[in-house]
Protein backbone atom coordinates (compact mmCIF):
# COMPACT_ATOMS: atom_id res chain seq x y z
CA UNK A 1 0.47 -43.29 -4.71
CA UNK A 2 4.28 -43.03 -5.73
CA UNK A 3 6.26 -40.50 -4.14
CA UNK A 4 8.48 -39.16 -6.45
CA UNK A 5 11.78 -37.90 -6.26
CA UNK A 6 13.87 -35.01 -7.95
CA UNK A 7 15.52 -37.81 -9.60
CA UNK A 8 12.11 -39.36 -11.27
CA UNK A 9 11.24 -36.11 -12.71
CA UNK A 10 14.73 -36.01 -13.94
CA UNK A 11 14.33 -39.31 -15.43
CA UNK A 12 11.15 -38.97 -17.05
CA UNK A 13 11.97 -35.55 -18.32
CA UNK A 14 15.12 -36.98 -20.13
CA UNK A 15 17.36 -33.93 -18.62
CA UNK A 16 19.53 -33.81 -15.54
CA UNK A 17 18.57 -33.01 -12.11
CA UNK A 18 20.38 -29.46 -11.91
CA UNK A 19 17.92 -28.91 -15.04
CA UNK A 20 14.90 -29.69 -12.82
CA UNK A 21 16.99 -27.81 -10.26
CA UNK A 22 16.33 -24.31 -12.13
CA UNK A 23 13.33 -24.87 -13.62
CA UNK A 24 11.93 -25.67 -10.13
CA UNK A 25 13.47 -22.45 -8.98
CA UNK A 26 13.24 -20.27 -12.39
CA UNK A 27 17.47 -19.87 -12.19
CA UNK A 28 19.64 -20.29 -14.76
CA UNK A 29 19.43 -21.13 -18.82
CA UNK A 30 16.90 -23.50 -20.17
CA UNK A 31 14.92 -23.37 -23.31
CA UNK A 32 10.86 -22.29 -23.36
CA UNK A 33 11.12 -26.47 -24.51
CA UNK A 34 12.45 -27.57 -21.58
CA UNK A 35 10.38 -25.57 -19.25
CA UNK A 36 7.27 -26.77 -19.85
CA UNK A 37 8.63 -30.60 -20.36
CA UNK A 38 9.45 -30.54 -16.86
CA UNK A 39 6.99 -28.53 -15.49
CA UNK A 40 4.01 -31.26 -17.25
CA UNK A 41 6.81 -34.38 -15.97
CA UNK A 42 5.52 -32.26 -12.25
CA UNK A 43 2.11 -31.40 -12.98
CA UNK A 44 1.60 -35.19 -14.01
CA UNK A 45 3.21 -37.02 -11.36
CA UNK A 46 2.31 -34.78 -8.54
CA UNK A 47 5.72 -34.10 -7.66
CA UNK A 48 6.13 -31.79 -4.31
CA UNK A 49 9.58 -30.38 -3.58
CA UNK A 50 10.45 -30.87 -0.10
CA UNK A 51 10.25 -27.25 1.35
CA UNK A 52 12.31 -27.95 4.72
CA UNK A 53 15.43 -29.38 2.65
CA UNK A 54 15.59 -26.72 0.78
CA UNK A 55 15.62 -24.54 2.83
CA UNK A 56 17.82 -25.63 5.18
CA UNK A 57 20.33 -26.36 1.79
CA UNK A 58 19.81 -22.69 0.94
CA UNK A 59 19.94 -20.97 4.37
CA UNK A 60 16.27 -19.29 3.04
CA UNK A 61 12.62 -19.94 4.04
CA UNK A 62 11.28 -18.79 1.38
CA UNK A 63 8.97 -16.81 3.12
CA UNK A 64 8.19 -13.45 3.57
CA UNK A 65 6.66 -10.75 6.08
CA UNK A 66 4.21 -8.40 5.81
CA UNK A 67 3.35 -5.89 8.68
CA UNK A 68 -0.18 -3.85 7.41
CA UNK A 69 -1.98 -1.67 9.75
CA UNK A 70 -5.65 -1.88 9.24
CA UNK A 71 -6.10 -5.54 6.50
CA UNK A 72 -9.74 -3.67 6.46
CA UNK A 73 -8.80 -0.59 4.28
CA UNK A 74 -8.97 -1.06 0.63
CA UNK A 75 -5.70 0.32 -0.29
CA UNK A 76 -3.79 -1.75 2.22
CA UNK A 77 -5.94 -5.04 1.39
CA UNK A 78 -5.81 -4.33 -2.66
CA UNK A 79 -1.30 -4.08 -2.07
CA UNK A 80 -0.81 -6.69 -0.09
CA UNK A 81 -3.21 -9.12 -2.47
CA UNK A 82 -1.26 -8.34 -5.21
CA UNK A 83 1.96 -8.57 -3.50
CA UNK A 84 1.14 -11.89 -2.19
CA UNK A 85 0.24 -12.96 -5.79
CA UNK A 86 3.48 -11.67 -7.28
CA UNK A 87 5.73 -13.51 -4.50
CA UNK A 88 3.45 -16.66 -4.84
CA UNK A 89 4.64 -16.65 -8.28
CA UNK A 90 8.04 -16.70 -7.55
CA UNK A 91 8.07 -19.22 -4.86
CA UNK A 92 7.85 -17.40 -1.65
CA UNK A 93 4.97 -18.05 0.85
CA UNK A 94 3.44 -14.26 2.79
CA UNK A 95 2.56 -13.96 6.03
CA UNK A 96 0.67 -11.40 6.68
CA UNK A 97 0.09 -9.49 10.15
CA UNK A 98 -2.61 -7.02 10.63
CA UNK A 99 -1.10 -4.68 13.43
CA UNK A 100 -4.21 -2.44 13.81
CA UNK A 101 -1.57 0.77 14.03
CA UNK A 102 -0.64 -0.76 17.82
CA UNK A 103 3.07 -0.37 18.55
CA UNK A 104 3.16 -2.93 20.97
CA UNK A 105 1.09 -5.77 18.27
CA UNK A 106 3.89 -4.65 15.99
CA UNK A 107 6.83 -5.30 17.81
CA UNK A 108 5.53 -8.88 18.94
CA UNK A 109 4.81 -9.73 15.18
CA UNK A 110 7.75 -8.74 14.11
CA UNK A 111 9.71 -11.29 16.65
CA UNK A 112 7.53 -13.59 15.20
CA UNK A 113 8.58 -13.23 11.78
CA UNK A 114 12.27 -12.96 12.83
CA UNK A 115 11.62 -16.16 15.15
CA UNK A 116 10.02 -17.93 11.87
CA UNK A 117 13.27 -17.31 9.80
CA UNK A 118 11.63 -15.12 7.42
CA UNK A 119 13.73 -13.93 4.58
CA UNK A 120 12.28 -10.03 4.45
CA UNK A 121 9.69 -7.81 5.53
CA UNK A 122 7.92 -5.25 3.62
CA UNK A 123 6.48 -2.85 5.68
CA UNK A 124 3.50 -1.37 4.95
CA UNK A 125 2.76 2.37 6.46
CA UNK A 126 2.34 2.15 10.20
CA UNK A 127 1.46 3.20 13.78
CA UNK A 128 2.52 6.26 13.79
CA UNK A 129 4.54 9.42 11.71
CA UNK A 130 8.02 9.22 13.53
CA UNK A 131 9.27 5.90 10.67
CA UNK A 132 9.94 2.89 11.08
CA UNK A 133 12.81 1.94 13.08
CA UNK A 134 14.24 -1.79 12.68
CA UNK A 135 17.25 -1.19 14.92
CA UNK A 136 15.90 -2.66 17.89
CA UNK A 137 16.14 -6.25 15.14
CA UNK A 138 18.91 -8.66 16.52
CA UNK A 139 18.54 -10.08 13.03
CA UNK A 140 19.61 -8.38 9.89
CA UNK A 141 16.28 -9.13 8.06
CA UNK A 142 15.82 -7.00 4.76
CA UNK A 143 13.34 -5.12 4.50
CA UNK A 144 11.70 -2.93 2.50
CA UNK A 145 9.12 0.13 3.48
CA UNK A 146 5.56 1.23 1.39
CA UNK A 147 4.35 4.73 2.41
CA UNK A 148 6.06 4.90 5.99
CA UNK A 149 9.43 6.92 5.89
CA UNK A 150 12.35 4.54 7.63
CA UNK A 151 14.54 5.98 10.10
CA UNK A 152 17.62 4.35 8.51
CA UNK A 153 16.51 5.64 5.05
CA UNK A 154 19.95 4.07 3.86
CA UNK A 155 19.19 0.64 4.91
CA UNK A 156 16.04 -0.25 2.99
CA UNK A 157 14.22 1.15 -0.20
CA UNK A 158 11.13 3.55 0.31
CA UNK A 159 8.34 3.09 -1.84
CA UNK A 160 5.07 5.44 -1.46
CA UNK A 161 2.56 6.90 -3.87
CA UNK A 162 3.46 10.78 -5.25
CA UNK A 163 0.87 11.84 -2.10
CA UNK A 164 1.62 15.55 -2.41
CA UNK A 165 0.83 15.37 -6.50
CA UNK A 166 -2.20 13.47 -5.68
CA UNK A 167 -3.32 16.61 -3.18
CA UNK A 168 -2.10 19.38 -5.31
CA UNK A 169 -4.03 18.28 -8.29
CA UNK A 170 -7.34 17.44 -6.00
CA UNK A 171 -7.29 20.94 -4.69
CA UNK A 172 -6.83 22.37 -7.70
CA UNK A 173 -9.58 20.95 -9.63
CA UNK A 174 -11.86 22.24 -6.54
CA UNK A 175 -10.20 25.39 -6.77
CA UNK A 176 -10.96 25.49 -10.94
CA UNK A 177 -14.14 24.37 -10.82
CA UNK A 178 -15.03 27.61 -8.70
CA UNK A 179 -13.74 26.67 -5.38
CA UNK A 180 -13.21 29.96 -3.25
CA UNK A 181 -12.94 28.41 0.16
CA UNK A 182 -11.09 24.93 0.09
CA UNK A 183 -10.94 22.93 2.90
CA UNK A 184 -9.09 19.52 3.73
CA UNK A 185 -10.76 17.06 5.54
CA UNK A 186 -8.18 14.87 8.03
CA UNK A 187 -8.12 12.77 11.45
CA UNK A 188 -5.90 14.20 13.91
CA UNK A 189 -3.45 10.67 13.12
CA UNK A 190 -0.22 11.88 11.18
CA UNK A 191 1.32 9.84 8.91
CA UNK A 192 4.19 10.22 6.24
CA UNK A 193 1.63 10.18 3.83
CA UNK A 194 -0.88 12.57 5.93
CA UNK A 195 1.95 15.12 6.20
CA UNK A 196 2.73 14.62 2.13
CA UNK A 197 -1.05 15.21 1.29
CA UNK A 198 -1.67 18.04 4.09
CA UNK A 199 1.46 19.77 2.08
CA UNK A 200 0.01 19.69 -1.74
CA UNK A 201 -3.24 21.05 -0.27
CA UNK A 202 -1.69 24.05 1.42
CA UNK A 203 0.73 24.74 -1.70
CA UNK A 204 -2.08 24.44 -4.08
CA UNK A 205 -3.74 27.42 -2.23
CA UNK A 206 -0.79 29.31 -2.18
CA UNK A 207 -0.18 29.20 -5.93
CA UNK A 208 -3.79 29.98 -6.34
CA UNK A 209 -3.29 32.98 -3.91
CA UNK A 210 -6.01 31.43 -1.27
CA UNK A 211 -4.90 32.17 2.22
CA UNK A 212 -4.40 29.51 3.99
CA UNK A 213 -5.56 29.16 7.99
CA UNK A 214 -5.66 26.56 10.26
CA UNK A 215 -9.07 27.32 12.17
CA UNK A 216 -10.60 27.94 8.24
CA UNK A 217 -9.11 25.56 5.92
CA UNK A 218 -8.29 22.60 8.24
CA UNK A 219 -11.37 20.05 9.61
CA UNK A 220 -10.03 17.63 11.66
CA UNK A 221 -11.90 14.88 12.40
CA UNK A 222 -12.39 10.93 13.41
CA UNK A 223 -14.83 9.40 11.12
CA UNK A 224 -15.34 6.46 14.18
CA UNK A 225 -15.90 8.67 17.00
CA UNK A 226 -19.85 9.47 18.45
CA UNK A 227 -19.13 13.31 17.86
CA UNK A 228 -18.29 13.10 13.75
CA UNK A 229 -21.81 14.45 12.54
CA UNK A 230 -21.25 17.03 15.10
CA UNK A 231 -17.93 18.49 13.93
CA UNK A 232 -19.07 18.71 10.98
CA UNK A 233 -21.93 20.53 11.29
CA UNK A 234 -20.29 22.77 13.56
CA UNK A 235 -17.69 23.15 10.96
CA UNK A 236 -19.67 23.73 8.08
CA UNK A 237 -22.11 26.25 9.60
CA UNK A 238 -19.04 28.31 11.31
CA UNK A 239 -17.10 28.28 7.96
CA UNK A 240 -17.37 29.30 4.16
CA UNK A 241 -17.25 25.75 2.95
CA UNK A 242 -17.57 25.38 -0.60
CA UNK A 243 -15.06 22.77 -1.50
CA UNK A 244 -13.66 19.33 0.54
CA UNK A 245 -10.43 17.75 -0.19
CA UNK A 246 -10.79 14.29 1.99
CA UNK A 247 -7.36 12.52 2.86
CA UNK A 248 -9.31 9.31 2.58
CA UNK A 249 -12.33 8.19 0.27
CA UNK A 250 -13.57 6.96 4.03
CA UNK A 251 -13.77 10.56 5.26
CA UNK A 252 -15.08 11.59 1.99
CA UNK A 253 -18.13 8.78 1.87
CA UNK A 254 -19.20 10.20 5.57
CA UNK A 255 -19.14 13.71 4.22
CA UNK A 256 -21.09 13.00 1.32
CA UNK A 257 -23.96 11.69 3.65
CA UNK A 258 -23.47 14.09 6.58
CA UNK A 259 -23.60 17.26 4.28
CA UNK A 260 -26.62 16.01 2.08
CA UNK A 261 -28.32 15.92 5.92
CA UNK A 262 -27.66 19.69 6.79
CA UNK A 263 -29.62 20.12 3.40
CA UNK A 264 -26.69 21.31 0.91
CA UNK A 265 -26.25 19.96 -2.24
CA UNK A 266 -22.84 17.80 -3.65
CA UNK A 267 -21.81 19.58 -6.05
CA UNK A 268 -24.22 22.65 -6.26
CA UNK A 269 -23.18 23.91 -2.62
CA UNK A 270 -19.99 21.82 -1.80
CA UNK A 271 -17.55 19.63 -3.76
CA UNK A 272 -15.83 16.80 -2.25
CA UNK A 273 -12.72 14.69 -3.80
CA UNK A 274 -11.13 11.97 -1.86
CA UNK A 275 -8.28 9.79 -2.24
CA UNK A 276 -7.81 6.29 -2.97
CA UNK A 277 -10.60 5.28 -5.39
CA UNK A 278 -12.19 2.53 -3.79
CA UNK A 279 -14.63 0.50 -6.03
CA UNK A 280 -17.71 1.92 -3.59
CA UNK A 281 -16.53 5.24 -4.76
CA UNK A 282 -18.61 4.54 -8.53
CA UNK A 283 -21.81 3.71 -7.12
CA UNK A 284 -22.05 6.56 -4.24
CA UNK A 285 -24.58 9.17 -4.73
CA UNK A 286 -23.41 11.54 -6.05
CA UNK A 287 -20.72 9.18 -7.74
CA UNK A 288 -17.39 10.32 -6.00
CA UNK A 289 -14.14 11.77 -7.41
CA UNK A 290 -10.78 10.58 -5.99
CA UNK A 291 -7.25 9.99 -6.65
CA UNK A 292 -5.84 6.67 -7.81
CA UNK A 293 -3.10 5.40 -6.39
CA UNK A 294 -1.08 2.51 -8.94
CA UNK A 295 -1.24 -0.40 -6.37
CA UNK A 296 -0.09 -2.40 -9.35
CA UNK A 297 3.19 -0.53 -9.84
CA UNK A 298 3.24 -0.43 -5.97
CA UNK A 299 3.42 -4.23 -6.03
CA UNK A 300 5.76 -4.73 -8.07
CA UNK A 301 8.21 -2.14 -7.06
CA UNK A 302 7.75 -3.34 -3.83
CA UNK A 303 8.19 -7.21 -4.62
CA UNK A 304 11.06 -6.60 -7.07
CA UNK A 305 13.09 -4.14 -4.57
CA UNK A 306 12.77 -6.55 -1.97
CA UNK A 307 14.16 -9.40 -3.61
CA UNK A 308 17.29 -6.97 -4.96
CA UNK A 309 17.83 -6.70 -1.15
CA UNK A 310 17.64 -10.40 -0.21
CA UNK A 311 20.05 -11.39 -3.33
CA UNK A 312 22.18 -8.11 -2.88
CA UNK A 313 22.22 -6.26 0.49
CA UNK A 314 23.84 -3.47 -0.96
CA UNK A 315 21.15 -2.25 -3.18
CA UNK A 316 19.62 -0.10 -0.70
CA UNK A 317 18.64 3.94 -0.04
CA UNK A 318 16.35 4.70 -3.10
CA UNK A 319 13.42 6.20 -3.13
CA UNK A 320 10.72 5.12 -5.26
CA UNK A 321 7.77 7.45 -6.38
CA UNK A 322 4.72 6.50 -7.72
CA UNK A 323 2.59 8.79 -9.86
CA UNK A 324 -1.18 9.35 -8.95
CA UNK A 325 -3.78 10.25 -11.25
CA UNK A 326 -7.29 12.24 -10.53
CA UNK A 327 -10.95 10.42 -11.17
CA UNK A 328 -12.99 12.93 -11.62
CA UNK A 329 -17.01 12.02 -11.37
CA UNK A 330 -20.35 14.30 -9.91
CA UNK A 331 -18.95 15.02 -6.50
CA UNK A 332 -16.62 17.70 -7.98
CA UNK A 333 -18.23 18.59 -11.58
């Protein structure tokens, strides 16, 4: 089989080779006409551009990091799909590391990527609540950060869901649909996120003139540890519990079957909402409310700030905010 050069497609496209140049790399004027003549010229001959030229022409890779702590939770997984598929379209490969929250996994990864040449990062929440601090970088990769505050706030763009919205509106929809005791359901982990959810559930009591109390209104607890069923059944019977704001729809799926077991009722006795919407969340039983978070909007925020960065490293230090919205189904009627 021929292997054809930038030239050929040139040639049997009838325009130059800095035509084929742009198309190839969507920069610069040419007509809708021209596009597709020399995209079908490629499609037709097979033509594969020769990644390692170009990118050693260019100074890029064309690649581009993604740190994720747990690939195994929806909203993480359902991002970085979507950002992989936006990039993809544009030309740049992913790779994507799974850094189980470790500190240590993180840091190795992250020489990876830097030893790979990668052209950014986007960084996707994170081990810990204290931010993410690139500092420790001898290269000046951009990056950009989803849900995890950065230390150098000035340095990168911050992109997160409107977490404390998404809390205040969950708690109040327990609290008007009778709610007298309110209670939000959390592991002991704190995140930027965590802390922005934890807020809009204590200020939603407070404008509702609910007291608010650690020991009463907080249940802390680790949905993967042996003890779980006993927490909260210890909580539960101890406590007025009437209504369950989970900071994750995983929380809120275990509470769903561990309260059904102490023989109350969802929503008679105790309503539940969690947070994220996962696609189980329409076939639980009851079917479980939740807030949404726009992973679509998250995307491309995400995809097109990065890319500002890597063609302009000035265009750093904003702070992007994503609106939320609530799903409301049986758990909470």
């Amino acid at each position: 089989m021929k292997k054809y050069s930038i030239k050929d497609i040139a040639k049997l496209s009838g325009v130059s080779v800095a035509t084929v140049s742009r198309v190839i790399n969507n920069n610069g004027r040419f007509s809708e006409e021209t596009r597709k003549k020399v995209l079908k010229v490629i499609d037709e001959t097979g033509y594969q551009m020769n990644y390692s030229a170009k990118s050693l022409r260019m100074n890029k890779s064309f690649s581009i990091g993604i740190l994720v702590p747990d690939i195994s939770n929806y909203f993480f997984s359902d991002v970085v799909q979507k950002i992989e598929e936006i990039l993809f379209d544009k030309g740049y490969s992913t790779i994507i590391c799974n850094t189980t929250r470790n500190n240590e996994k993180e840091a190795a990864y992250l020489q990876m990527l830097e030893s790979k040449g990668v052209d950014g990062l986007i960084v996707i929440s994170g081990a810990n609540e204290f931010g993410f601090d690139y500092t420790r970088s001898e290269k000046d990769i951009p990056y950009i950060c989803i849900d995890r505050e950065p230390k150098d706030k000035d340095s990168t763009v911050f992109i997160s869901s409107n977490h404390y919205q998404g809390a205040f509106e969950a708690t109040e929809a327990l609290i008007h649909s009778g709610c007298k005791s309110p209670v939000i359901a959390m592991h002991a982990r704190r995140s930027s996120s965590g802390k922005e959810r934890y807020n809009g559930f204590k200020d939603a009591l407070k404008k509702n003139n609910i007291a608010f109390s650690k020991e009463k209104n907080v249940l802390i607890a680790d949905i993967h540890t042996e003890d779980f069923p006993e927490v909260i059944s210890k909580f539960i019977n101890e406590n007025p519990v009437d209504g369950i704001f989970a900071i994750n729809d995983s929380i809120a799926m275990e509470l769903l079957q561990k309260i059904a077991k102490l023989g109350k009722k969802i929503p008679e006795d105790i309503k539940v909402i969690g947070f994220d919407n996962m696609p189980q969340d329409k076939y639980s039983s009851p079917t479980l409310s939740s807030v949404k978070q726009d992973t679509d909007k998250i995307a491309a925020a995400a995809v097109d700030s990065l890319l500002k960065i890597i063609a302009s490293p000035g265009e750093t230090g904003d702070a992007i905010l994503i609106p939320v919205s609530l799903v409301v189904r049986e758990s909470s009627l």
